[in-house]
PDB file of N, CA and C in Angstrom:
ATOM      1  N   UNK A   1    -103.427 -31.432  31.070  1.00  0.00           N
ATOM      2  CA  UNK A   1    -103.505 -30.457  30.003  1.00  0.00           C
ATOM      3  C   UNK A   1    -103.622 -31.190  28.677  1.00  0.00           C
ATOM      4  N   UNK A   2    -104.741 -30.504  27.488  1.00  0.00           N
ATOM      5  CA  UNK A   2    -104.922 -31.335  27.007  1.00  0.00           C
ATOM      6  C   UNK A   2    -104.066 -30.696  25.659  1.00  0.00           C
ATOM      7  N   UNK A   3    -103.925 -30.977  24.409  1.00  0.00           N
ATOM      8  CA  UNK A   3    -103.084 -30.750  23.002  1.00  0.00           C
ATOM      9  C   UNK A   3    -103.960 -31.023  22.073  1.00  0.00           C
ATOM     10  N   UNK A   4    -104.204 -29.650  21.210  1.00  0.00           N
ATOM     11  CA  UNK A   4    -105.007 -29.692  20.307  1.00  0.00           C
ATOM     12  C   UNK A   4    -104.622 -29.090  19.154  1.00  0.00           C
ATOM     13  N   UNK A   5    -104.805 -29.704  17.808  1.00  0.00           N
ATOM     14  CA  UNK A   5    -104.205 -29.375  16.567  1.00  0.00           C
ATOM     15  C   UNK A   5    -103.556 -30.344  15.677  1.00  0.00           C
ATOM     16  N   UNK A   6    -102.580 -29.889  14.900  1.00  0.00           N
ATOM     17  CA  UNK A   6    -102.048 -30.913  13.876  1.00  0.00           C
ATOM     18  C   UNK A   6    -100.328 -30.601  14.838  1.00  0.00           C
ATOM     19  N   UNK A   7     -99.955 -32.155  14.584  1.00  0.00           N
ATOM     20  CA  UNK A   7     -98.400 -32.477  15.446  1.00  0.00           C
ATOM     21  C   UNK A   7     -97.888 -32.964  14.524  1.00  0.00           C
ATOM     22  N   UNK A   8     -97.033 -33.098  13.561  1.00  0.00           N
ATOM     23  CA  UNK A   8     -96.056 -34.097  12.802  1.00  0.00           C
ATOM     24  C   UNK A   8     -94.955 -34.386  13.327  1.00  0.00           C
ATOM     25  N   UNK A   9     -94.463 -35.685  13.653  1.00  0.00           N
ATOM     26  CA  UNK A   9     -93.862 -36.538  14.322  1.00  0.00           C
ATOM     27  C   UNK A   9     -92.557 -36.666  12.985  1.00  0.00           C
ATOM     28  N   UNK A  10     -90.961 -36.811  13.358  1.00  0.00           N
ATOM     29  CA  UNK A  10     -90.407 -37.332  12.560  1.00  0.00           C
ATOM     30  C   UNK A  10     -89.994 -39.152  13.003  1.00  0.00           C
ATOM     31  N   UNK A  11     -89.250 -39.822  12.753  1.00  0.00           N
ATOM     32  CA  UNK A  11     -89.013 -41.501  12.965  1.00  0.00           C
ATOM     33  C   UNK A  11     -88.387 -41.630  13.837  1.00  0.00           C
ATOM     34  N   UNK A  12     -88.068 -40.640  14.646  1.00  0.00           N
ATOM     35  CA  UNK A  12     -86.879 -40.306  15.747  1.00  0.00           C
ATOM     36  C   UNK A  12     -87.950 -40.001  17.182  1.00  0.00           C
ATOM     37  N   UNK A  13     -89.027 -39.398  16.751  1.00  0.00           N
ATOM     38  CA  UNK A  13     -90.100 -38.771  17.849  1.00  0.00           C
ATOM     39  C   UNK A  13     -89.778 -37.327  18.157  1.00  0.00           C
ATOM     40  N   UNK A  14     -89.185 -36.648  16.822  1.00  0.00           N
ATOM     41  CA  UNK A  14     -89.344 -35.050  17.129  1.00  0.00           C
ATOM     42  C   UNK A  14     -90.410 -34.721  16.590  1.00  0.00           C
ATOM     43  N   UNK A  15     -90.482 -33.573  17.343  1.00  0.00           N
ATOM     44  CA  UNK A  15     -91.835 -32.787  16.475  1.00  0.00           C
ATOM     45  C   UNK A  15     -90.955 -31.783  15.409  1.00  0.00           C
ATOM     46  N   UNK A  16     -91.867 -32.280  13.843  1.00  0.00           N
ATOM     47  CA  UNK A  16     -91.056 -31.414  12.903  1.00  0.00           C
ATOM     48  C   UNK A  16     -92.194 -30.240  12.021  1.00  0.00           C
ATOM     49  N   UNK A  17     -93.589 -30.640  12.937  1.00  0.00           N
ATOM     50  CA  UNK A  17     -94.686 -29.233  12.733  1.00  0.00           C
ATOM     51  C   UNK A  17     -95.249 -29.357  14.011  1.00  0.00           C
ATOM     52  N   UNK A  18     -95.756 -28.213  14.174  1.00  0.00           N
ATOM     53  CA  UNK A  18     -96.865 -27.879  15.263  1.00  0.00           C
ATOM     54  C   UNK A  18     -97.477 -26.806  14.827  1.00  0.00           C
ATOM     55  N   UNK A  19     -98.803 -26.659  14.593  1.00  0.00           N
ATOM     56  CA  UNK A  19     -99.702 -26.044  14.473  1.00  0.00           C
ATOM     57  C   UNK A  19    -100.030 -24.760  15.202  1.00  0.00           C
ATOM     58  N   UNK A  20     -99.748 -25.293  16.610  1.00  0.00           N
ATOM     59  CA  UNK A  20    -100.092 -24.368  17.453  1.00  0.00           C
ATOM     60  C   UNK A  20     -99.117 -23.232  18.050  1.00  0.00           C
ATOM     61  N   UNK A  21     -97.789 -23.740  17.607  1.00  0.00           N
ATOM     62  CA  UNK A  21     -96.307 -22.984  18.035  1.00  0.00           C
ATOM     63  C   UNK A  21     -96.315 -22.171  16.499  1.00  0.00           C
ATOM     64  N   UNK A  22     -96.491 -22.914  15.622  1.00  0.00           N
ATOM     65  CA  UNK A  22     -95.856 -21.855  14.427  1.00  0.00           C
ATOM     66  C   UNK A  22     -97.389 -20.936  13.168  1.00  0.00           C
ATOM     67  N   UNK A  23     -96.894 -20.469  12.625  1.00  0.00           N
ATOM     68  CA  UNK A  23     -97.628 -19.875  11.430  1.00  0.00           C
ATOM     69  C   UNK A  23     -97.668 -20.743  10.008  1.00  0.00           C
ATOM     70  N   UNK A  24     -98.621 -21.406   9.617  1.00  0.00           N
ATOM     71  CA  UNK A  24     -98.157 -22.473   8.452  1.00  0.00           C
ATOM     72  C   UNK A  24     -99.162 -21.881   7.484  1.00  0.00           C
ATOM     73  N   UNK A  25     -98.798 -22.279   6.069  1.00  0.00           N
ATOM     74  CA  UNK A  25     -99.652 -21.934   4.708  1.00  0.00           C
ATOM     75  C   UNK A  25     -99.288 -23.099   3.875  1.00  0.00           C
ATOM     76  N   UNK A  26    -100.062 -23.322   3.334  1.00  0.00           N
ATOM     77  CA  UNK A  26    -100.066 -24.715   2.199  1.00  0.00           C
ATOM     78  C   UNK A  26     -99.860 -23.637   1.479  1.00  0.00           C
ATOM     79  N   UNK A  27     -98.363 -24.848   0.666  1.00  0.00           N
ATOM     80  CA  UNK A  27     -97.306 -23.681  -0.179  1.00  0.00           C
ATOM     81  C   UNK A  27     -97.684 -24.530  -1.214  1.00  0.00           C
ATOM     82  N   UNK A  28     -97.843 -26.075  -1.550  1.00  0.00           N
ATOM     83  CA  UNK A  28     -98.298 -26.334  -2.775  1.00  0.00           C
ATOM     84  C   UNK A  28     -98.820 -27.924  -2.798  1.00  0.00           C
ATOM     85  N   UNK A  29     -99.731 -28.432  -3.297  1.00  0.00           N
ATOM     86  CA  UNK A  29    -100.670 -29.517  -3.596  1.00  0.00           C
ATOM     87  C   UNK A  29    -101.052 -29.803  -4.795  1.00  0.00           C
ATOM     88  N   UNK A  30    -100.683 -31.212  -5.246  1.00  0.00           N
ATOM     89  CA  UNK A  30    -100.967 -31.934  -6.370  1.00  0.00           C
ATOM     90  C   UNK A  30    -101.599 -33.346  -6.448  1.00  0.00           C
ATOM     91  N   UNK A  31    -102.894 -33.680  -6.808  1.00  0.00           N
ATOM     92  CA  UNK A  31    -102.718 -35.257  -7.454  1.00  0.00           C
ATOM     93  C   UNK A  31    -102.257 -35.771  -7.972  1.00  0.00           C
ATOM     94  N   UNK A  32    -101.652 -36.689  -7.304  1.00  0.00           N
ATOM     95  CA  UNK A  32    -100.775 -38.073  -8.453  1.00  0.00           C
ATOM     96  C   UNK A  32    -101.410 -39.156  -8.614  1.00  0.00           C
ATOM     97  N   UNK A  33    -101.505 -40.111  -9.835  1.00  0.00           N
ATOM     98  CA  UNK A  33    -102.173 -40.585  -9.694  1.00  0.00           C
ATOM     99  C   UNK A  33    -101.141 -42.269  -9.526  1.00  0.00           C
ATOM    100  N   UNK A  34    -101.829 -43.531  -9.181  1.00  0.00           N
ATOM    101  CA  UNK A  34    -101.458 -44.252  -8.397  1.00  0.00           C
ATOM    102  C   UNK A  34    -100.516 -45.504  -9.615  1.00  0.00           C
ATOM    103  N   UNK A  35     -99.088 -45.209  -9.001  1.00  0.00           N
ATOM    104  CA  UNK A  35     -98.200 -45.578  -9.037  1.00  0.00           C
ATOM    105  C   UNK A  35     -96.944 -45.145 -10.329  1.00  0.00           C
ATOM    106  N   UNK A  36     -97.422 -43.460 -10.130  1.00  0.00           N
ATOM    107  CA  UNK A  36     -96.641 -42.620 -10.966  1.00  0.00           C
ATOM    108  C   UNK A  36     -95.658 -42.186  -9.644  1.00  0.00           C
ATOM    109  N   UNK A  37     -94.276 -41.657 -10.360  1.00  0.00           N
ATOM    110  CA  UNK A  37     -93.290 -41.176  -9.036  1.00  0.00           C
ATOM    111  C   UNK A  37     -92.981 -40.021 -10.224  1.00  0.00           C
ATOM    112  N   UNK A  38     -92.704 -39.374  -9.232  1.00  0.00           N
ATOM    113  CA  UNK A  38     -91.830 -37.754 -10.140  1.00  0.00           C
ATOM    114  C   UNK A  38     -91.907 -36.710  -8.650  1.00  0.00           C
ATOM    115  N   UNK A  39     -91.370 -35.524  -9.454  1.00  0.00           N
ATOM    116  CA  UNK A  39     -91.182 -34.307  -8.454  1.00  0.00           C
ATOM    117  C   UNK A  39     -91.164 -33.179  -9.022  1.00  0.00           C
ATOM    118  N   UNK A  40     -90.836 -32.107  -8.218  1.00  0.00           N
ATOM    119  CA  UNK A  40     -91.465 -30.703  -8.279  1.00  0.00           C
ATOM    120  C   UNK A  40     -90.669 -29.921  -7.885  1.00  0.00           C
ATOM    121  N   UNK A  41     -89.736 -28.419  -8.283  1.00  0.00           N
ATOM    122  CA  UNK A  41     -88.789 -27.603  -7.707  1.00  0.00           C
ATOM    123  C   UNK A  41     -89.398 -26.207  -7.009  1.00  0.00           C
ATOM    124  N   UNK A  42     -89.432 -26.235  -6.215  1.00  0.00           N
ATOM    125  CA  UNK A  42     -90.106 -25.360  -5.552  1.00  0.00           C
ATOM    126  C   UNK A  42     -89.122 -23.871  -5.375  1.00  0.00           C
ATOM    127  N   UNK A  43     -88.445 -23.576  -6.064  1.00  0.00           N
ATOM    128  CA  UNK A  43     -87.167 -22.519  -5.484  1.00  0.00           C
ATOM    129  C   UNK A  43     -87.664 -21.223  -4.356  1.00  0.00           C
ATOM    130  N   UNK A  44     -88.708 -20.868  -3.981  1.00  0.00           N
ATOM    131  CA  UNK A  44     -88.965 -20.508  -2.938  1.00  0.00           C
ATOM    132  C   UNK A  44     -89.270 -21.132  -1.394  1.00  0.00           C
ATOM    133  N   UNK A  45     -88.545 -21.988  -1.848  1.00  0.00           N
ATOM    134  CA  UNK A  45     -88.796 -22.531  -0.014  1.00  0.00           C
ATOM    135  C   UNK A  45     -87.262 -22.831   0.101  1.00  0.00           C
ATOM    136  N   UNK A  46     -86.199 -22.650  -0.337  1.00  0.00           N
ATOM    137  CA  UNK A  46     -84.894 -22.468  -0.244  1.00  0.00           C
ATOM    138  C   UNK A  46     -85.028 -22.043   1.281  1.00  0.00           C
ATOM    139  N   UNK A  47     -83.873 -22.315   1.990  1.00  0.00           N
ATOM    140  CA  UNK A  47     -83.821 -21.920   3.489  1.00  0.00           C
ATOM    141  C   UNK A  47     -84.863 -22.100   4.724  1.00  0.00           C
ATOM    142  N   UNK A  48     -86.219 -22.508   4.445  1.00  0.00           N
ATOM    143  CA  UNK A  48     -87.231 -22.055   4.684  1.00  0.00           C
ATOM    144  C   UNK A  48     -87.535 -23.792   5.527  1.00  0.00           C
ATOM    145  N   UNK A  49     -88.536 -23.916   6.422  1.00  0.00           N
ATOM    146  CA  UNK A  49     -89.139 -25.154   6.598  1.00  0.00           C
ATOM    147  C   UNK A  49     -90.052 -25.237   6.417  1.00  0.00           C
ATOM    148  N   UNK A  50     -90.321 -26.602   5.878  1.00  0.00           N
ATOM    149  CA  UNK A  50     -91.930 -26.787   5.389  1.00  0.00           C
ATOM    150  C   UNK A  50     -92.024 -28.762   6.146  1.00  0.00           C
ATOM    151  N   UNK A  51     -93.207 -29.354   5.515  1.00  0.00           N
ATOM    152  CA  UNK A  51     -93.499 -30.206   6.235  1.00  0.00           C
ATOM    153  C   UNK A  51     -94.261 -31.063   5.113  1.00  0.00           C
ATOM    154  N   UNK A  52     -93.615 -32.029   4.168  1.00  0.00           N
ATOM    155  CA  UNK A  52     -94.190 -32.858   3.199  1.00  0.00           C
ATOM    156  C   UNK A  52     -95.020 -34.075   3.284  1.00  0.00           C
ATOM    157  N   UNK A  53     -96.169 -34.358   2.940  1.00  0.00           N
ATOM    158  CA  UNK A  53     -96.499 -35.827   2.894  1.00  0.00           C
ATOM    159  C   UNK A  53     -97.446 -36.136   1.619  1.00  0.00           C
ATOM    160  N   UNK A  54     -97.834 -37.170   1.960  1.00  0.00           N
ATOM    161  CA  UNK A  54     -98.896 -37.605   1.076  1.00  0.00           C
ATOM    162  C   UNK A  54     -99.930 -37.977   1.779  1.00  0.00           C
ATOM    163  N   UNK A  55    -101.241 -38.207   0.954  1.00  0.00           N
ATOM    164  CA  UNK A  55    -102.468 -38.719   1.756  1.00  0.00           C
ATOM    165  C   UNK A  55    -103.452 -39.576   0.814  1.00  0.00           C
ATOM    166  N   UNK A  56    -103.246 -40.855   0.755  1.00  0.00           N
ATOM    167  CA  UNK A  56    -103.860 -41.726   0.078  1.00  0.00           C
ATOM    168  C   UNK A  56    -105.303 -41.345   0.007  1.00  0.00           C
ATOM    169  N   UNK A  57    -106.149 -41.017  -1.609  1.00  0.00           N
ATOM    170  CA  UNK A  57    -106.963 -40.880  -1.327  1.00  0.00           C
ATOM    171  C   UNK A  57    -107.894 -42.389  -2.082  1.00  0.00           C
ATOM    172  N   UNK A  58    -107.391 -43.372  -1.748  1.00  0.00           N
ATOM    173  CA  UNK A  58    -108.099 -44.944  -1.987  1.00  0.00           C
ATOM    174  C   UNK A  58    -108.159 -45.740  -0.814  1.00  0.00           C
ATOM    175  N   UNK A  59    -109.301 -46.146  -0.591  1.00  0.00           N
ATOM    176  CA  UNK A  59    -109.220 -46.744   0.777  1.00  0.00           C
ATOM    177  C   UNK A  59    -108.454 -48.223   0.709  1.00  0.00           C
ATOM    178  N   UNK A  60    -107.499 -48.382   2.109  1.00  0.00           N
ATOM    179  CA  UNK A  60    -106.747 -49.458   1.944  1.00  0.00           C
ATOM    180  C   UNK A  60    -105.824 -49.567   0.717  1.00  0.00           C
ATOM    181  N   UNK A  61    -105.552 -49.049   0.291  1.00  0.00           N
ATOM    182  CA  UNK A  61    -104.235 -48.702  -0.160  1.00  0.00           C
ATOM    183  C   UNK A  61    -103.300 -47.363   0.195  1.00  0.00           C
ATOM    184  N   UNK A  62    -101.863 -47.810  -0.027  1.00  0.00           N
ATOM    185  CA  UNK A  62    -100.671 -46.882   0.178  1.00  0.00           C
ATOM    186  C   UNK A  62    -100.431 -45.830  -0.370  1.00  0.00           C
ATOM    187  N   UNK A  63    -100.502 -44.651   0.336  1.00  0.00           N
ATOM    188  CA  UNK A  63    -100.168 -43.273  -0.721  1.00  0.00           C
ATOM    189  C   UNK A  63     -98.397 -43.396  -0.427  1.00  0.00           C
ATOM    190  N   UNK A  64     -98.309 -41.930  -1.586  1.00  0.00           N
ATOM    191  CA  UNK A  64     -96.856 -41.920  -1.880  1.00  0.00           C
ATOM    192  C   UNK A  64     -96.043 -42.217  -1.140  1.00  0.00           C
ATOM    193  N   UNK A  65     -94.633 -42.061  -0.822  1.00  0.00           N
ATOM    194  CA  UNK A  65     -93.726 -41.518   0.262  1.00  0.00           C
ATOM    195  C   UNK A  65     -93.116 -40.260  -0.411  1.00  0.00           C
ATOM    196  N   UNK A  66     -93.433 -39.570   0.284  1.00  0.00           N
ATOM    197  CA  UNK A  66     -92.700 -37.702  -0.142  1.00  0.00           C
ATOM    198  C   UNK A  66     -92.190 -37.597   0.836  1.00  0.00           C
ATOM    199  N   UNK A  67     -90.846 -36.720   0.132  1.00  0.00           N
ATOM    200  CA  UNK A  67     -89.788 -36.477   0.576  1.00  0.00           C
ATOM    201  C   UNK A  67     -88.873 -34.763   0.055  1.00  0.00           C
ATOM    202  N   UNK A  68     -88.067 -34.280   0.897  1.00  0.00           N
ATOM    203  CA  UNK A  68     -87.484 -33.350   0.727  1.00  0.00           C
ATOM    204  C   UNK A  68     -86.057 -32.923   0.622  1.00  0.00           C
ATOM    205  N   UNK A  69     -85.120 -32.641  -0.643  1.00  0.00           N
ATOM    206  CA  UNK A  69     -83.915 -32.366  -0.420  1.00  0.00           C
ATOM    207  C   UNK A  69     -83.988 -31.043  -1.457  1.00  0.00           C
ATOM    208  N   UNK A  70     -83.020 -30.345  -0.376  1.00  0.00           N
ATOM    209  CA  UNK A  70     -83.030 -28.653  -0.980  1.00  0.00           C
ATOM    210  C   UNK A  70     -84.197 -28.284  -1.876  1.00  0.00           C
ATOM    211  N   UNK A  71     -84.583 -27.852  -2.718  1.00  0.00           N
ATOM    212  CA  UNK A  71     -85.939 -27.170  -3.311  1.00  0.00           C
ATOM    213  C   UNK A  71     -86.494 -28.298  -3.614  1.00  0.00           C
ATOM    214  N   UNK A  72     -86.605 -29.517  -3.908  1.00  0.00           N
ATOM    215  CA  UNK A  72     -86.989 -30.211  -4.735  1.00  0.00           C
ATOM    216  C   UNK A  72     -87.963 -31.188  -3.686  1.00  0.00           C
ATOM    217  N   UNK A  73     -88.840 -31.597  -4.068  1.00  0.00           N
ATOM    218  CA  UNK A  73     -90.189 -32.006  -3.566  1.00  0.00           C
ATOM    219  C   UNK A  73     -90.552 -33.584  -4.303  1.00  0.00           C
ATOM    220  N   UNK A  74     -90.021 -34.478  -4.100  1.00  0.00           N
ATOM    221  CA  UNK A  74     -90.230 -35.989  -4.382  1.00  0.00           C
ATOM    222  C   UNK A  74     -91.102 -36.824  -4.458  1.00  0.00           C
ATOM    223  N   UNK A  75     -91.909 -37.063  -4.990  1.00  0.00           N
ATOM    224  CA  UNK A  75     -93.016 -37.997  -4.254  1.00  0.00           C
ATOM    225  C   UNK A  75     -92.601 -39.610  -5.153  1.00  0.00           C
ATOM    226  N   UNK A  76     -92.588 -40.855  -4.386  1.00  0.00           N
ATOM    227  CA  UNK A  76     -92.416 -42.465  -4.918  1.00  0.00           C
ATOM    228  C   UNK A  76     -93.415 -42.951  -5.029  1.00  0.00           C
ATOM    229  N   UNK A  77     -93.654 -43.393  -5.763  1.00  0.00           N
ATOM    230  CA  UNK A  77     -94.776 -44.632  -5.452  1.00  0.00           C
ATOM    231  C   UNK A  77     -94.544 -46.022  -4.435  1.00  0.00           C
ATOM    232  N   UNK A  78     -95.936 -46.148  -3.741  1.00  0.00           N
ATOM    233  CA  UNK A  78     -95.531 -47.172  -2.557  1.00  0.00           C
ATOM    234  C   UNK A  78     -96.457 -48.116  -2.800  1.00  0.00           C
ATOM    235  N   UNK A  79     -96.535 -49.037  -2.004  1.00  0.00           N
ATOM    236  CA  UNK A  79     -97.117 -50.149  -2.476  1.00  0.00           C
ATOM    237  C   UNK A  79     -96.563 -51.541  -2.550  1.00  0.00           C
ATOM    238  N   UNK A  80     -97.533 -52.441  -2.118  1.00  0.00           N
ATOM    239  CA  UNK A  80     -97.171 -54.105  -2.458  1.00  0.00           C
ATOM    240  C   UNK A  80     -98.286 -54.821  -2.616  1.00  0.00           C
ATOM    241  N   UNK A  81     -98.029 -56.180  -2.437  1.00  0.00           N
ATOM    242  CA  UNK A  81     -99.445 -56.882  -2.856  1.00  0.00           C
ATOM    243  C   UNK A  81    -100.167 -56.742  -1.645  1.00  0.00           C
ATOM    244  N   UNK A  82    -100.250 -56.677  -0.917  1.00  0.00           N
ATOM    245  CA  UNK A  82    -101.174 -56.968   0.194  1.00  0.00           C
ATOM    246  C   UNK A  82    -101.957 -55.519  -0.145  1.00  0.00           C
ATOM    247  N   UNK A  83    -100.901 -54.302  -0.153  1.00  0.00           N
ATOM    248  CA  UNK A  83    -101.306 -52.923  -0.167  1.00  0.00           C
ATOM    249  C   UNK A  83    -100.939 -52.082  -0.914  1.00  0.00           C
ATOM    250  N   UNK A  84    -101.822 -52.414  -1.991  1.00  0.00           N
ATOM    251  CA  UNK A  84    -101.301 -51.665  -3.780  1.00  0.00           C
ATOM    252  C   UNK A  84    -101.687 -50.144  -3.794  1.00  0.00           C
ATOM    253  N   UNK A  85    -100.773 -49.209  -4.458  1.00  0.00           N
ATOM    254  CA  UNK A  85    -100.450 -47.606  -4.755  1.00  0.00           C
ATOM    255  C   UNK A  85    -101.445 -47.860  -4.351  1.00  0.00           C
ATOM    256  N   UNK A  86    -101.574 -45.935  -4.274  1.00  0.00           N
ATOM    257  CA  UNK A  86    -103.480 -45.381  -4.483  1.00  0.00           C
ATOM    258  C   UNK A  86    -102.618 -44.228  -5.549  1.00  0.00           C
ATOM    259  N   UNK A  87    -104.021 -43.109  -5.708  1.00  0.00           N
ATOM    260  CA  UNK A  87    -104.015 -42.007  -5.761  1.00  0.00           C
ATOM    261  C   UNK A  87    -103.637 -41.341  -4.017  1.00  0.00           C
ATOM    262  N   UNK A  88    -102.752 -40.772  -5.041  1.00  0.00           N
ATOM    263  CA  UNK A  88    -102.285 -39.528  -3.256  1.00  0.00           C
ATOM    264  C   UNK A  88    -102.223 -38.068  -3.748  1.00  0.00           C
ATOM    265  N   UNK A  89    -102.871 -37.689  -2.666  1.00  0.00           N
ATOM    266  CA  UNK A  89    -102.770 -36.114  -2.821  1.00  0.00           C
ATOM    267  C   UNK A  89    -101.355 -35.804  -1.964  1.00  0.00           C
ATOM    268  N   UNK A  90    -100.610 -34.919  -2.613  1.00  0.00           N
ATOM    269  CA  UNK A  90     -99.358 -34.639  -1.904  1.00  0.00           C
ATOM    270  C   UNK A  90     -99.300 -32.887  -1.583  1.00  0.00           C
ATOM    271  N   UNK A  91     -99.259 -32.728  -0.548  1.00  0.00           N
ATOM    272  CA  UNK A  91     -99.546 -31.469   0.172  1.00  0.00           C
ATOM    273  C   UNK A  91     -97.783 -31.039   0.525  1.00  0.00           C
ATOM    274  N   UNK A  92     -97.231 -29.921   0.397  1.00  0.00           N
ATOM    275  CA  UNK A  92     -96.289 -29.095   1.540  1.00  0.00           C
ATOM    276  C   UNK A  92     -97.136 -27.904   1.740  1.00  0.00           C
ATOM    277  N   UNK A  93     -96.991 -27.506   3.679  1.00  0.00           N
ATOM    278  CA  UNK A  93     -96.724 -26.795   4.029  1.00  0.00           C
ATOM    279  C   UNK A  93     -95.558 -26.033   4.556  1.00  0.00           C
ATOM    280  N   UNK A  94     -95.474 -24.836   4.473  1.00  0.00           N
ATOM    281  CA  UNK A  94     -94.118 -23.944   4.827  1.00  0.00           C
ATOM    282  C   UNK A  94     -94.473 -23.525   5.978  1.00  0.00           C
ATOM    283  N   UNK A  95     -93.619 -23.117   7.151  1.00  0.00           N
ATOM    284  CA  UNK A  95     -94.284 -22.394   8.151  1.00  0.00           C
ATOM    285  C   UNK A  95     -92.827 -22.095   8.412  1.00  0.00           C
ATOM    286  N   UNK A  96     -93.192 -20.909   9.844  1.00  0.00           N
ATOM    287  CA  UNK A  96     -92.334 -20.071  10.460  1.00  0.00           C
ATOM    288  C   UNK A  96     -92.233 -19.998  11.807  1.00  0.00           C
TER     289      UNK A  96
END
């Protein structure tokens, strides 16, 4: 049997989205540009799960690391010499 869709994996090997089990909507998306850090309060996703990342949009280089505690929506800048910031687009989805 085969698995088709978007899976997000947490560092543990849970699944913390599935596409195909739940209902998801991109709740909000921003460019940052490369090697700015800040964040964002989202007060409607209180209680709620959603699913944060970033997505480098420079080739061979590191997008953000985003992150989530209670409303607030994080994004760091990442990066070293080998593999300097980019621009990252930082996406949450919410789902149910």
């Amino acid at each position: 049997m085969s698995d088709f869709g978007l899976k997000i994996y947490d560092a543990a090997g849970n699944i913390t989205l599935d596409g195909a089990d739940c209902v998801t909507r991109l709740r909000y998306s921003v460019e940052i540009a490369a090697g700015v850090s800040g964040n964002v309060a989202l007060n409607d996703i209180d209680g709620k799960s959603t699913c944060e990342f970033g997505i480098a949009l420079e080739q061979n280089k590191t997008s953000h690391h985003v992150s989530r505690s209670g409303t607030t929506i994080t994004w760091t800048a990442a990066g070293g010499i080998l593999f300097p910031s980019s621009s990252t687009l930082v996406v949450v989805f919410l789902y149910t």
